[in-house]
PDB file of N, CA and C in Angstrom:
ATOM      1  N   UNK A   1       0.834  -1.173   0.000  1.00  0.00           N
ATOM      2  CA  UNK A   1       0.000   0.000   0.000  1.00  0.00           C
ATOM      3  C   UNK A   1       0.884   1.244   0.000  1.00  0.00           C
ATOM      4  N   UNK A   2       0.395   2.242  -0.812  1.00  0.00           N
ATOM      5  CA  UNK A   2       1.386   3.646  -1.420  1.00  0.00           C
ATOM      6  C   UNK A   2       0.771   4.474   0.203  1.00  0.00           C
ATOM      7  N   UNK A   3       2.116   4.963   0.578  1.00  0.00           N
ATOM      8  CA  UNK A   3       1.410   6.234   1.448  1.00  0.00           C
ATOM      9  C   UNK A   3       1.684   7.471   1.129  1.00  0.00           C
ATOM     10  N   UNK A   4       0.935   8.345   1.168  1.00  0.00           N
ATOM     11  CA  UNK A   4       1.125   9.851   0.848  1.00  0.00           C
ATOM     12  C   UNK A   4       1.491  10.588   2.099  1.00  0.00           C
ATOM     13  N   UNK A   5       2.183  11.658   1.999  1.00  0.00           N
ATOM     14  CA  UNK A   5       3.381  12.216   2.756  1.00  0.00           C
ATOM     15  C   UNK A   5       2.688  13.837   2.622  1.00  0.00           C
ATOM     16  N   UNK A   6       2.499  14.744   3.413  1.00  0.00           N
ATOM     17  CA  UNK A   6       1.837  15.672   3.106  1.00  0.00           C
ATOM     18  C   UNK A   6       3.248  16.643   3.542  1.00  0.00           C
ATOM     19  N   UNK A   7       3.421  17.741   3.270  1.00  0.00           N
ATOM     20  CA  UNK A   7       4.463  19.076   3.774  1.00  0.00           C
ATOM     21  C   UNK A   7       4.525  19.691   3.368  1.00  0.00           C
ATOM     22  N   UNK A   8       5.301  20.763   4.198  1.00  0.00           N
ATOM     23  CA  UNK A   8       5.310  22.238   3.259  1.00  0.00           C
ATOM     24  C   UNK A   8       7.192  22.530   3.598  1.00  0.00           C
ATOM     25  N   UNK A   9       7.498  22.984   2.592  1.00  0.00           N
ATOM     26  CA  UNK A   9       8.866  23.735   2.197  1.00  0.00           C
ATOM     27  C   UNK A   9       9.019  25.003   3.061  1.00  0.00           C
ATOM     28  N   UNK A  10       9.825  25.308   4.035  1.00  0.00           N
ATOM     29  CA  UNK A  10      10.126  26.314   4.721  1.00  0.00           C
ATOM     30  C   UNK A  10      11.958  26.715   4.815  1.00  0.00           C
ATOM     31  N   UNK A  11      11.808  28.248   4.466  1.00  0.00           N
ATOM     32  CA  UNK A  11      12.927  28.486   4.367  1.00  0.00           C
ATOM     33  C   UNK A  11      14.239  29.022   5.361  1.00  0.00           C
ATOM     34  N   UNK A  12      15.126  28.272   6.011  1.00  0.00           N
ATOM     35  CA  UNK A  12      15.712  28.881   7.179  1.00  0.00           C
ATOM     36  C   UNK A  12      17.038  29.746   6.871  1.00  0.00           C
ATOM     37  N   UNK A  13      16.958  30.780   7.288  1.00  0.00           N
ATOM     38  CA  UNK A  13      18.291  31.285   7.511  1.00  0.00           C
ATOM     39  C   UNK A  13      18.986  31.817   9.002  1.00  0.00           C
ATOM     40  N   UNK A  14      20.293  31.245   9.492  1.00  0.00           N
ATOM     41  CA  UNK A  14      20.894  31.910  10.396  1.00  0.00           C
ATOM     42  C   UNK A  14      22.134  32.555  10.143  1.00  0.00           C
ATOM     43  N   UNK A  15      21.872  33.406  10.335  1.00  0.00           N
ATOM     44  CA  UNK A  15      23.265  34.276  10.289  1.00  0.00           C
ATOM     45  C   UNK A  15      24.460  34.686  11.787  1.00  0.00           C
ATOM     46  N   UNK A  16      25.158  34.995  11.672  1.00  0.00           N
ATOM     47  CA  UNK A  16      26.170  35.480  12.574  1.00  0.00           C
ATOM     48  C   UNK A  16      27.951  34.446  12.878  1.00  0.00           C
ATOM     49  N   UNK A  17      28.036  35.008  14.334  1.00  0.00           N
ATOM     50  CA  UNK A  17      29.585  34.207  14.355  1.00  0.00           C
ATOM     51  C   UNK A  17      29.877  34.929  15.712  1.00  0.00           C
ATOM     52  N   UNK A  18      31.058  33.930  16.549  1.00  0.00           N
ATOM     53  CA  UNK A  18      31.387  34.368  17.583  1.00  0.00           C
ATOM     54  C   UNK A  18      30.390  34.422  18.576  1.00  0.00           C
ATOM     55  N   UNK A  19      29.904  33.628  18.632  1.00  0.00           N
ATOM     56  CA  UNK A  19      28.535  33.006  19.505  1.00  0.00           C
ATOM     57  C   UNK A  19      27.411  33.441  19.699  1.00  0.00           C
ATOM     58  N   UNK A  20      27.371  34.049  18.981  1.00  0.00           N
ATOM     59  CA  UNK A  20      25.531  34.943  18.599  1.00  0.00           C
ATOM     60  C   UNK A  20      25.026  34.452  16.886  1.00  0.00           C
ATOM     61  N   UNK A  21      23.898  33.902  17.150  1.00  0.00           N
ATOM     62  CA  UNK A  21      24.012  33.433  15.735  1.00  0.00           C
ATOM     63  C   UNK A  21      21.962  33.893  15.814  1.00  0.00           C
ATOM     64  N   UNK A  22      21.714  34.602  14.973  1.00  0.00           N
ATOM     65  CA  UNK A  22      20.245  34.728  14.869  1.00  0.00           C
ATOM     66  C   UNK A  22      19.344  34.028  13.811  1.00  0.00           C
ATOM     67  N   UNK A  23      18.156  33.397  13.900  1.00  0.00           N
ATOM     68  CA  UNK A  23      17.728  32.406  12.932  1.00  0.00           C
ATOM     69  C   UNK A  23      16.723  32.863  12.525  1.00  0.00           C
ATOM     70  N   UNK A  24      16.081  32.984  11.167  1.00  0.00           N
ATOM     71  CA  UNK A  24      14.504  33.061  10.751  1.00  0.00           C
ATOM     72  C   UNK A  24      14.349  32.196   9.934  1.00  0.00           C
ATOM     73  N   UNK A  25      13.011  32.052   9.746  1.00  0.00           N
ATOM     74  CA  UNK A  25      12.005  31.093   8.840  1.00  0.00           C
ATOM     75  C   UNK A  25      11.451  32.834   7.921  1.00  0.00           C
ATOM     76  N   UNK A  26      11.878  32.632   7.185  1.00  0.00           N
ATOM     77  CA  UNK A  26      11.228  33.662   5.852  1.00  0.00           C
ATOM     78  C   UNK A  26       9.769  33.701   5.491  1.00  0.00           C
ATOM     79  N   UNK A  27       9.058  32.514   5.076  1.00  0.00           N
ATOM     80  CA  UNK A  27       8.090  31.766   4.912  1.00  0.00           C
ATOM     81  C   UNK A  27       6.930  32.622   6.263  1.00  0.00           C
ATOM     82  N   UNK A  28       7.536  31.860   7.677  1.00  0.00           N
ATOM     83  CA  UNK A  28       6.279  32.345   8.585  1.00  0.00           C
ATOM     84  C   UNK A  28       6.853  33.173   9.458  1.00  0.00           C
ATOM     85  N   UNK A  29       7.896  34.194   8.914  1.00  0.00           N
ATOM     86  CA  UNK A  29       8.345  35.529   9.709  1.00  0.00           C
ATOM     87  C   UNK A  29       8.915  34.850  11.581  1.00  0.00           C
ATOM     88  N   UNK A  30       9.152  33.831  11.822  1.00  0.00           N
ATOM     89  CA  UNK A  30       9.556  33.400  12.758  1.00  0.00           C
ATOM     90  C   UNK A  30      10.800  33.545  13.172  1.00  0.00           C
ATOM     91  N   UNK A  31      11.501  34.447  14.500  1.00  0.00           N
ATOM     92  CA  UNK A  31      13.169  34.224  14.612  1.00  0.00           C
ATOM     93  C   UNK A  31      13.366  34.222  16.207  1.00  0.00           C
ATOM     94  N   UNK A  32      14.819  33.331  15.939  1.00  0.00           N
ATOM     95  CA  UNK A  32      14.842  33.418  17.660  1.00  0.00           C
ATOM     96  C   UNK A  32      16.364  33.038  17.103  1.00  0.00           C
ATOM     97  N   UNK A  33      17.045  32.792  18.346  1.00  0.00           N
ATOM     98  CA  UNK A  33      18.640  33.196  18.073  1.00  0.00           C
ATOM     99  C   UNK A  33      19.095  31.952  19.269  1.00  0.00           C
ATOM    100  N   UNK A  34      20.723  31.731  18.983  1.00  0.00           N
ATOM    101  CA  UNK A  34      21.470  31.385  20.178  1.00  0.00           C
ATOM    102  C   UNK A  34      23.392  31.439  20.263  1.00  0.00           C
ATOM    103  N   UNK A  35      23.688  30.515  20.870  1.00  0.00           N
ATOM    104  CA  UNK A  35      24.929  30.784  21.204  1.00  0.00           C
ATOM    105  C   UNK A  35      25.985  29.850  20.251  1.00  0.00           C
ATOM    106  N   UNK A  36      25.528  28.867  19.726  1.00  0.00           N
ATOM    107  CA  UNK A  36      26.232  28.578  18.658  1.00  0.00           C
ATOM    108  C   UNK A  36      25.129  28.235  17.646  1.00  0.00           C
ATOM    109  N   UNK A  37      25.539  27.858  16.257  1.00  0.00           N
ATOM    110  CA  UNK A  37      25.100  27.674  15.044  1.00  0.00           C
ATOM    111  C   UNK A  37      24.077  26.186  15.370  1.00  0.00           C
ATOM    112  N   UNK A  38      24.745  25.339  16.114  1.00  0.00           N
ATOM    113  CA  UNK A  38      23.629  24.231  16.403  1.00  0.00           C
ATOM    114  C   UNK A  38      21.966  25.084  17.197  1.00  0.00           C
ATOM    115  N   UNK A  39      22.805  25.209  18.159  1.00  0.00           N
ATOM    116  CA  UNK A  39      21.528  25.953  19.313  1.00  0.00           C
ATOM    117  C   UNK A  39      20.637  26.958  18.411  1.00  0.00           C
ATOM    118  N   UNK A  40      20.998  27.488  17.247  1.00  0.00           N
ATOM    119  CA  UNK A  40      20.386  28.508  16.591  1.00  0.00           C
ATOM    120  C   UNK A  40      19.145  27.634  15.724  1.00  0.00           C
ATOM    121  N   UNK A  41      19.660  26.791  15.263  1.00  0.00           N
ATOM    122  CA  UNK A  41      18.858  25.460  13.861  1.00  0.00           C
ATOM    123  C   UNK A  41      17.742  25.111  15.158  1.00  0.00           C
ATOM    124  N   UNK A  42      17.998  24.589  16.448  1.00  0.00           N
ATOM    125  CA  UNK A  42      17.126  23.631  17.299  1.00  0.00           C
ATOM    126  C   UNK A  42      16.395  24.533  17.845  1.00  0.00           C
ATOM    127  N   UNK A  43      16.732  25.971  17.982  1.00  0.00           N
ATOM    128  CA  UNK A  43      15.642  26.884  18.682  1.00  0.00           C
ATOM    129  C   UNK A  43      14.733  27.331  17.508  1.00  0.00           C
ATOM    130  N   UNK A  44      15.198  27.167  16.242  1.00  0.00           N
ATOM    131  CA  UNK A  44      14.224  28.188  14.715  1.00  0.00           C
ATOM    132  C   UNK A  44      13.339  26.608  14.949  1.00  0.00           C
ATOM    133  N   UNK A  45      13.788  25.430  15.031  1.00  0.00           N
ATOM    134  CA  UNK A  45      13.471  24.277  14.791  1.00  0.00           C
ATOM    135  C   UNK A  45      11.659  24.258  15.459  1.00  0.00           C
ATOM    136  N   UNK A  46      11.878  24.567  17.358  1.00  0.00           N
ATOM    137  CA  UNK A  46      11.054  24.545  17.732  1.00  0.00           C
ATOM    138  C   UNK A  46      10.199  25.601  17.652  1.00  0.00           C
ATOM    139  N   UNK A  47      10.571  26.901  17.426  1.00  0.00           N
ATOM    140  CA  UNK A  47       9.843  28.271  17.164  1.00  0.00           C
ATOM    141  C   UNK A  47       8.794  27.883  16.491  1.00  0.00           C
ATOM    142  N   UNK A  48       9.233  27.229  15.209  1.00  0.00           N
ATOM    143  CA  UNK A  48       8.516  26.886  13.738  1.00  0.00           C
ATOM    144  C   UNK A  48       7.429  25.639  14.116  1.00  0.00           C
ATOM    145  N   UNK A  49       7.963  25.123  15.165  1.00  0.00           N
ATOM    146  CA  UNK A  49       6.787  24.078  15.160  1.00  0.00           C
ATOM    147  C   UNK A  49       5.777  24.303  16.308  1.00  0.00           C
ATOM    148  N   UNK A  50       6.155  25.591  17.079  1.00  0.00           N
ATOM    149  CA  UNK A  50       5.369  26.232  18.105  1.00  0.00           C
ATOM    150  C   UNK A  50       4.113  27.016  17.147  1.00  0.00           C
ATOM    151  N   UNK A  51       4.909  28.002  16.428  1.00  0.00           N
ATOM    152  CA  UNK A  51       4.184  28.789  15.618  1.00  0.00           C
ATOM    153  C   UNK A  51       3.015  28.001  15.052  1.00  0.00           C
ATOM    154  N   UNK A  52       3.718  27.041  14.220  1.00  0.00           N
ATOM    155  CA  UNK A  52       2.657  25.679  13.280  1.00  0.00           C
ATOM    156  C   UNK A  52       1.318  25.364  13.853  1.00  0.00           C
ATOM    157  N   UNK A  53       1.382  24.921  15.201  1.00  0.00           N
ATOM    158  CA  UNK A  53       0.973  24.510  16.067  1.00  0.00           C
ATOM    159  C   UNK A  53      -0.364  25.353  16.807  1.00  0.00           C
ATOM    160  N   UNK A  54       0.210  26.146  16.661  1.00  0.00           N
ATOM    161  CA  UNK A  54      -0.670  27.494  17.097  1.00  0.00           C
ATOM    162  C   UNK A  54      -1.680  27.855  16.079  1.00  0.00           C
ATOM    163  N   UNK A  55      -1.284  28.112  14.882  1.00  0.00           N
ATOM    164  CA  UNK A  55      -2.122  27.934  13.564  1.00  0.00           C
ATOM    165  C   UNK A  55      -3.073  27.311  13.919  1.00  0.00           C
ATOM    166  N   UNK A  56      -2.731  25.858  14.077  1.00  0.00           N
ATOM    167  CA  UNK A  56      -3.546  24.893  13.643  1.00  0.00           C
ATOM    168  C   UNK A  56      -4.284  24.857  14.714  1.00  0.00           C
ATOM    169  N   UNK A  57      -4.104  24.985  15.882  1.00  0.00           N
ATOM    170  CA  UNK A  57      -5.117  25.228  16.894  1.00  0.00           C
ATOM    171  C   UNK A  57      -6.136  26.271  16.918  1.00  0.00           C
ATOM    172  N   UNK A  58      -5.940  27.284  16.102  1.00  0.00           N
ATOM    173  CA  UNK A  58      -6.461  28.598  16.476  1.00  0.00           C
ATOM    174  C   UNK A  58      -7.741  28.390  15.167  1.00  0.00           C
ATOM    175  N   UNK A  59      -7.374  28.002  14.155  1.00  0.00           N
ATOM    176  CA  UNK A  59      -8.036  27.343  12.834  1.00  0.00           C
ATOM    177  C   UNK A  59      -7.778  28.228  11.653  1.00  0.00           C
ATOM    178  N   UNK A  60      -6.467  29.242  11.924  1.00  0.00           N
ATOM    179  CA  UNK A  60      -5.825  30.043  10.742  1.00  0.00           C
ATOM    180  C   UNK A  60      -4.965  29.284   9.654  1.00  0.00           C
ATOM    181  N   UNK A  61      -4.285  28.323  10.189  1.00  0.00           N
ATOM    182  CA  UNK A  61      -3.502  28.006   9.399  1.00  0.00           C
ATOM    183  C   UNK A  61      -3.957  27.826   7.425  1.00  0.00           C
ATOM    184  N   UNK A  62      -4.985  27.920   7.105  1.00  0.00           N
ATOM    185  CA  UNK A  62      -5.346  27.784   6.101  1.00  0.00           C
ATOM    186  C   UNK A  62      -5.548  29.563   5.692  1.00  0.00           C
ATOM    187  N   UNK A  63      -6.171  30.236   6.174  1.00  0.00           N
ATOM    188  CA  UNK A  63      -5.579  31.497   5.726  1.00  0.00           C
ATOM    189  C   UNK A  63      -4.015  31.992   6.060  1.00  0.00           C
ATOM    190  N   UNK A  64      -3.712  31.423   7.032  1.00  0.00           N
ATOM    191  CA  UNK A  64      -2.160  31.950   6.855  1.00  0.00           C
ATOM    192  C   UNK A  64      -1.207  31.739   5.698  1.00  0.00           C
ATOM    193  N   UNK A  65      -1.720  30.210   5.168  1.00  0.00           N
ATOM    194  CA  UNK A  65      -0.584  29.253   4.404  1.00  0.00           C
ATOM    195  C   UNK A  65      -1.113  30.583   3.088  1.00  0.00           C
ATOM    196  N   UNK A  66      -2.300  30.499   2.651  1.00  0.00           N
ATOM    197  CA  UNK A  66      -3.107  31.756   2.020  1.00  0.00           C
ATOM    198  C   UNK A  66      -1.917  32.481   1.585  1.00  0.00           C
ATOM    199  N   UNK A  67      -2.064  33.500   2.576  1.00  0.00           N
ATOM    200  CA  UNK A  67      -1.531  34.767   2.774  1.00  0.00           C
ATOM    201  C   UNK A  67       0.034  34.807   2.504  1.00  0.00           C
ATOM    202  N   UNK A  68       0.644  34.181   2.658  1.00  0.00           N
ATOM    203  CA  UNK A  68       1.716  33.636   2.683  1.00  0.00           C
ATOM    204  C   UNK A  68       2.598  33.275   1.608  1.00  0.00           C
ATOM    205  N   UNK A  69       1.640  32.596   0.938  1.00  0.00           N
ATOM    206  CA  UNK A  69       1.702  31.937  -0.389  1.00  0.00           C
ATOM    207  C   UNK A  69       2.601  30.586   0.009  1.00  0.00           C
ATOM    208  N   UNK A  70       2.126  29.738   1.450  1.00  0.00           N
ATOM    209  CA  UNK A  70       2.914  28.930   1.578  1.00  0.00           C
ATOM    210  C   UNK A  70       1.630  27.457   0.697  1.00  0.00           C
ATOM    211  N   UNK A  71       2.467  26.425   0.629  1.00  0.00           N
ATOM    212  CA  UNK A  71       1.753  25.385  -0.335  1.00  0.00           C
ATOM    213  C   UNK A  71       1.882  23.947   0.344  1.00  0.00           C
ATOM    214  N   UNK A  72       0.714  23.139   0.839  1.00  0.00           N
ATOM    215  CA  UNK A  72       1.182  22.428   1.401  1.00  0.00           C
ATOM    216  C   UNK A  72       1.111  21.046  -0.039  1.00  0.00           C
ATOM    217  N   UNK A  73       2.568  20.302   0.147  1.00  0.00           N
ATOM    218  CA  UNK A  73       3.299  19.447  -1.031  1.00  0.00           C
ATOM    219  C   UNK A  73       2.918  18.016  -0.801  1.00  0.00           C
ATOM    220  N   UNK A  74       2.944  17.021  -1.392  1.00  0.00           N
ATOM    221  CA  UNK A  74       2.753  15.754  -1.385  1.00  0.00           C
ATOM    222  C   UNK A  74       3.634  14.776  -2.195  1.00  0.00           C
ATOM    223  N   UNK A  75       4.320  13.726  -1.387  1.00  0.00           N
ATOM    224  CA  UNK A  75       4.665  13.044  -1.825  1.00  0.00           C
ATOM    225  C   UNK A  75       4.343  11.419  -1.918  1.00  0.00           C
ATOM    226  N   UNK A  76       4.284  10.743  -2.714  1.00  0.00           N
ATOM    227  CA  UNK A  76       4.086   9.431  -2.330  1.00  0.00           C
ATOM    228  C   UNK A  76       4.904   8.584  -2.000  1.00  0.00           C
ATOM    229  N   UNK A  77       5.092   7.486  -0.992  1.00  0.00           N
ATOM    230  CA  UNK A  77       5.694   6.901  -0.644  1.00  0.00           C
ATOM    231  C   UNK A  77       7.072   7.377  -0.109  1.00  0.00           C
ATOM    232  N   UNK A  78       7.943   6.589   0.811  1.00  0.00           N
ATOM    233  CA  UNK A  78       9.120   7.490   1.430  1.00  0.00           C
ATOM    234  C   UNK A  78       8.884   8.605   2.076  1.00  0.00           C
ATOM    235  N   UNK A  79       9.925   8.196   3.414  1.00  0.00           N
ATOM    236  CA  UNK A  79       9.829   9.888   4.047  1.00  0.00           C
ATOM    237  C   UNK A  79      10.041  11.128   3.927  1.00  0.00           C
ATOM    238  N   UNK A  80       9.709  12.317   3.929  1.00  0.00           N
ATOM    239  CA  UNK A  80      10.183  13.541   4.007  1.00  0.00           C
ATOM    240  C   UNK A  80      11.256  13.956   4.811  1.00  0.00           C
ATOM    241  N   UNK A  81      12.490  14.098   4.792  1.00  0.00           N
ATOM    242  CA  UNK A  81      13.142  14.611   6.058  1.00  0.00           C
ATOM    243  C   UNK A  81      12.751  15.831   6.770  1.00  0.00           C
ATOM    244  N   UNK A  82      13.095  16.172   7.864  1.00  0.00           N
ATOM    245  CA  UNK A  82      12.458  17.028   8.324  1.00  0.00           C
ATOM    246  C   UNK A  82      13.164  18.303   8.349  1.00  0.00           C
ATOM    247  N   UNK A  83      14.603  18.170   7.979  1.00  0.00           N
ATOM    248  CA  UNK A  83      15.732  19.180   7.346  1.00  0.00           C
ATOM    249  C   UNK A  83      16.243  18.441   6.474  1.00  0.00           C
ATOM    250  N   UNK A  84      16.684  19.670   5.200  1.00  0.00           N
ATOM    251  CA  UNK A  84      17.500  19.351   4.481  1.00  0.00           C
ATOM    252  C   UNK A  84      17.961  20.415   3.758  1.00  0.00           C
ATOM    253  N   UNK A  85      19.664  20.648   4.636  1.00  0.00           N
ATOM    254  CA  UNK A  85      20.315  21.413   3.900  1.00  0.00           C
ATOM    255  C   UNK A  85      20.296  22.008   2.319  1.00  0.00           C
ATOM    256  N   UNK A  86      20.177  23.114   1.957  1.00  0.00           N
ATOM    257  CA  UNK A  86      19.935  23.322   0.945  1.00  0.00           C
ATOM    258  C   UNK A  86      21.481  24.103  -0.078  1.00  0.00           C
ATOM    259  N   UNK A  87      21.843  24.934   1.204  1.00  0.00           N
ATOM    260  CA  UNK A  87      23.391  25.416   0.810  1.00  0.00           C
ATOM    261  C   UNK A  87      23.845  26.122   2.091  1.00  0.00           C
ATOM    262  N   UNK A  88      25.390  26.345   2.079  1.00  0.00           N
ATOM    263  CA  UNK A  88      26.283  26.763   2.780  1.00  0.00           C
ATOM    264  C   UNK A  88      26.885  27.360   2.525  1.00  0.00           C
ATOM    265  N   UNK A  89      27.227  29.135   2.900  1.00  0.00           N
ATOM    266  CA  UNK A  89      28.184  29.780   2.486  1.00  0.00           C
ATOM    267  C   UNK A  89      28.575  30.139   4.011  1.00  0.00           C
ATOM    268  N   UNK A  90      30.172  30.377   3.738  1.00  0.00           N
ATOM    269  CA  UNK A  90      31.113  30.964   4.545  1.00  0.00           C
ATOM    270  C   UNK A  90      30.094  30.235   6.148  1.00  0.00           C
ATOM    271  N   UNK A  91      30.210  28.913   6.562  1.00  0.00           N
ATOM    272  CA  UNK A  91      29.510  28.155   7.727  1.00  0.00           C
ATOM    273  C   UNK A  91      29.574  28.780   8.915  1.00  0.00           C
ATOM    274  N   UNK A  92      30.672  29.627   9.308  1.00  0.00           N
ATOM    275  CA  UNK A  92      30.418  30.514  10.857  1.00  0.00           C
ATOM    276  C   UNK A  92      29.634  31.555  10.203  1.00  0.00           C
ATOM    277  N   UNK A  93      29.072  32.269   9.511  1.00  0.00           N
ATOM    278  CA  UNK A  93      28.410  32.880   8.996  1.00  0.00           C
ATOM    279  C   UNK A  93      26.805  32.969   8.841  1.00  0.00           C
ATOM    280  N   UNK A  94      26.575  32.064   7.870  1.00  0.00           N
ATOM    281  CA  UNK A  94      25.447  31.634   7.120  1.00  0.00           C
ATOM    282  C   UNK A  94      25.408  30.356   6.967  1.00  0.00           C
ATOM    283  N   UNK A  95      24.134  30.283   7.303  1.00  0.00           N
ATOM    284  CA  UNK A  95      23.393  28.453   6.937  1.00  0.00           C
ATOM    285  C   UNK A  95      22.157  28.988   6.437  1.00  0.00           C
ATOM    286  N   UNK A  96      22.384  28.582   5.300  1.00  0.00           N
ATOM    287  CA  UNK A  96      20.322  28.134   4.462  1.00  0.00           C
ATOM    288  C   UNK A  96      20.109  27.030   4.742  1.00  0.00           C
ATOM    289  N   UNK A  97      18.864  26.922   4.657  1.00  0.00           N
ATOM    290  CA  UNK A  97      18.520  24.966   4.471  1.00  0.00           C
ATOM    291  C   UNK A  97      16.555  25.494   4.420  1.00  0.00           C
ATOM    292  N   UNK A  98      16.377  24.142   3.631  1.00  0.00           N
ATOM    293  CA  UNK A  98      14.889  24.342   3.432  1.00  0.00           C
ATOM    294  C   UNK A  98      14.679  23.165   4.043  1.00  0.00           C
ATOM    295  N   UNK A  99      13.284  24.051   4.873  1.00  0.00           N
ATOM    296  CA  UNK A  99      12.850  22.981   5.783  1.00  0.00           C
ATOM    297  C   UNK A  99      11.661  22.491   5.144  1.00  0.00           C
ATOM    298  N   UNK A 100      11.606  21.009   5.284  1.00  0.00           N
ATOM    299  CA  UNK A 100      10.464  20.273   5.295  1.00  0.00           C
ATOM    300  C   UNK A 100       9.757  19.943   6.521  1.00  0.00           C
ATOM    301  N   UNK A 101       8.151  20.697   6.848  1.00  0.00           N
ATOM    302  CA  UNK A 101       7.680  19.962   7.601  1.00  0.00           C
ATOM    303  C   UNK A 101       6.447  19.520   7.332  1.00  0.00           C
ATOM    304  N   UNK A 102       5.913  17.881   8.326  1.00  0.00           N
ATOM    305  CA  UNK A 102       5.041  17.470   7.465  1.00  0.00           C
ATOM    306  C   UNK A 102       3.831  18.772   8.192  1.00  0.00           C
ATOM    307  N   UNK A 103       3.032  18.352   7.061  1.00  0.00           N
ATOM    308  CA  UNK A 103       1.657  19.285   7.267  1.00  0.00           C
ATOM    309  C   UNK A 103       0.579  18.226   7.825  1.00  0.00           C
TER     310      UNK A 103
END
């Protein structure tokens, strides 16, 4: 039996160096920051799934995704990861990566 995989594409960026590193999600205007480049990915990580969460409780998330122009994607069969690096410049710097989460 085929299973379908539902998600949406979200875009992360953190910037900085020297132990301040600040993170956003572009997509749902979300940022929060930390002390190294890991701590920065795991705090945008949970922001984004706080935010999500909240949506979906409140019963916006369908005008938000709207408004947004966010799209929720489908795949069949196989998992979605739930990150996946997208590119890297200058790494104490900048990290992109597009996030997949499921919807």
């Amino acid at each position: 039996m085929k299973s379908i995989t539902k998600y949406i594409a979200l875009t992360i960026t953190i910037e900085g160096a020297d132990g301040q590193y600040a993170a956003r999600c572009a997509e749902l205007g979300t940022a929060t920051c930390g002390d190294s480049l890991d701590e920065a990915f795991e705090n945008i990580k949970e922001a984004v799934t706080v935010d999500l969460n909240a949506l979906e409780e409140i019963g916006e998330r369908g005008r938000f995704f709207n408004e947004r122009g966010i799209e929720i994607q489908q795949r069949i069969e196989g998992n979605v990861p739930l990150m996946k690096p997208v590119s890297r410049a200058a790494w104490t710097r900048i990290y992109d990566a597009k996030v997949l989460v499921p919807a």
